[in-house]
Protein backbone atom coordinates (compact mmCIF):
# COMPACT_ATOMS: atom_id res chain seq x y z
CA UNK A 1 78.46 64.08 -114.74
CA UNK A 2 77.18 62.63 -110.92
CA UNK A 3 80.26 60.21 -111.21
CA UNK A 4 82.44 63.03 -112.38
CA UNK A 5 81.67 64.86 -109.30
CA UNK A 6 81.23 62.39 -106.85
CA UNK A 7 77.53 62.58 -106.71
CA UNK A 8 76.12 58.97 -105.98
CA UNK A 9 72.17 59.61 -105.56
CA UNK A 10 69.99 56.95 -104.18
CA UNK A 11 66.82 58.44 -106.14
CA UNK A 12 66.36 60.10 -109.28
CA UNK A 13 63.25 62.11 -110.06
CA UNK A 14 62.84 62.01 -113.98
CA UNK A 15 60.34 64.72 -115.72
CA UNK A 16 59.14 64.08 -119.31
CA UNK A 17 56.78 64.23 -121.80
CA UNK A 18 54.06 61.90 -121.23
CA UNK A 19 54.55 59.48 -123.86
CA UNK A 20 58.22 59.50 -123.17
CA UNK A 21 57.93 58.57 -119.12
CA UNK A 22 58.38 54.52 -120.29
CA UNK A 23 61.72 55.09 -122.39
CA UNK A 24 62.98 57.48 -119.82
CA UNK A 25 62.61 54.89 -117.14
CA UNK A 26 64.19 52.13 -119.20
CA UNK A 27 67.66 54.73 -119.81
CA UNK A 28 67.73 55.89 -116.28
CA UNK A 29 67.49 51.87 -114.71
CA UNK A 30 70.19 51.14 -117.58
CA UNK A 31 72.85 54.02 -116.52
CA UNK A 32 71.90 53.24 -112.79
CA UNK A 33 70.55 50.04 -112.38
CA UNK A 34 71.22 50.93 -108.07
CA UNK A 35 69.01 54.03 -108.28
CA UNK A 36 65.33 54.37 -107.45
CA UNK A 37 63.65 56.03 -110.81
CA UNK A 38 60.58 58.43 -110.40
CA UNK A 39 58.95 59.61 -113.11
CA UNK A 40 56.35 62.27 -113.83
CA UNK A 41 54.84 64.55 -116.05
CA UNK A 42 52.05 67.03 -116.44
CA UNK A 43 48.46 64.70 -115.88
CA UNK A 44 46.78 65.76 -118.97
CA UNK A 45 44.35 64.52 -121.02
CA UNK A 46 45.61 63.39 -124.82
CA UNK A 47 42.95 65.70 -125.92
CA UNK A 48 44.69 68.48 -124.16
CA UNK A 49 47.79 67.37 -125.01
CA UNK A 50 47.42 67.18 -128.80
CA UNK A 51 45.82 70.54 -128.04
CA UNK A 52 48.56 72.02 -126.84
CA UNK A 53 50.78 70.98 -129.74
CA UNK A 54 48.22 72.21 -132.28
CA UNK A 55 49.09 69.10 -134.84
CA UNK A 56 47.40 65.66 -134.19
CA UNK A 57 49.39 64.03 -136.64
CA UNK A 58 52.57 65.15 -134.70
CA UNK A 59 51.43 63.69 -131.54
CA UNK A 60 51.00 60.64 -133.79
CA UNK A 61 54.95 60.47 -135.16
CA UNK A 62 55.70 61.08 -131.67
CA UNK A 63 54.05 58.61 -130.15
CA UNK A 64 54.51 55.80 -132.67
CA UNK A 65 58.59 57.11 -132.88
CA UNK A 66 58.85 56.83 -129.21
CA UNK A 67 57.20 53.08 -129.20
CA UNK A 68 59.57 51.92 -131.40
CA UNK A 69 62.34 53.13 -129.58
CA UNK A 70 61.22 51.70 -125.99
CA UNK A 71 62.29 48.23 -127.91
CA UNK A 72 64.75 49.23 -130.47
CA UNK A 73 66.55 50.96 -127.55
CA UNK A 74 67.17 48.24 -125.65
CA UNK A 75 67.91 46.06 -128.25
CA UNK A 76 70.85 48.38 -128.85
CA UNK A 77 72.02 48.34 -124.60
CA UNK A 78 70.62 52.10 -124.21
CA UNK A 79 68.12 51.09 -122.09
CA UNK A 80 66.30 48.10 -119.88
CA UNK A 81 64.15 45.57 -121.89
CA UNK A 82 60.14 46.31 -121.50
CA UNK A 83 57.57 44.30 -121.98
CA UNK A 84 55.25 45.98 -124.75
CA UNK A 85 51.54 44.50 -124.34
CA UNK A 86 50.52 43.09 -128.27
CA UNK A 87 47.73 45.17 -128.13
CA UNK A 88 50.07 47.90 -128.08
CA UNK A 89 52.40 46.69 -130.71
CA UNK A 90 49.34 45.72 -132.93
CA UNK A 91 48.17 49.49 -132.75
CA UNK A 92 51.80 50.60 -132.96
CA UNK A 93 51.80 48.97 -136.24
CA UNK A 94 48.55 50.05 -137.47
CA UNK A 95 49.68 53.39 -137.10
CA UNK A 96 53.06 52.26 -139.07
CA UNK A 97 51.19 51.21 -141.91
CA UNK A 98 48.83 53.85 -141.90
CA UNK A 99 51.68 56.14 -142.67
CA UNK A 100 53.13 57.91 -139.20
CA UNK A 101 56.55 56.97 -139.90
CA UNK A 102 58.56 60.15 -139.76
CA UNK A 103 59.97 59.62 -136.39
CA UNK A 104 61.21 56.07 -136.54
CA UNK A 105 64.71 55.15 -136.31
């Protein structure tokens, strides 16, 4: 759409979900490796958060859905490898096993 109308930016600001700041990141860098990325979203507590979805277990899928992707993603050239800490992928899979599976790809 930018290169459609001539736009070439030199900084993006990217607003997201919390959990969702990481994968964002990796797409932007991979569309426009050139461009500064920002990202931000609302400070809030997960106990707020989860609050203000009303479902815990949805925050779960959401979270461990949007783990998997920050690899698989890359993986498949939509986005810039990360490095994802093992303690991170050891509770990612915890929470796999334990059954929060219905946002995986």
């Amino acid at each position: 759409m930018f290169a459609d109308a001539d736009i070439h930016p030199a900084s993006i600001m990217l607003i997201s979900r919390p959990y969702q700041q990481r994968r964002a990141y990796a797409t932007c860098r991979k569309v426009w490796p050139e461009v500064e990325v920002i990202c931000s979203s609302r400070p809030l507590p997960l106990d707020e958060y989860i609050a203000t979805i009303g479902d815990v277990d949805r925050v779960i899928t959401m979270l461990v859905g949007d783990t998997q992707r920050i690899t698989q993603y890359a993986r498949l050239g939509f986005a810039i490898e990360q490095d994802v800490p093992e303690p991170v992928h050891a509770a990612y899979q915890r929470l796999v096993d334990a059954g929060f599976t219905s946002r995986l790809i």
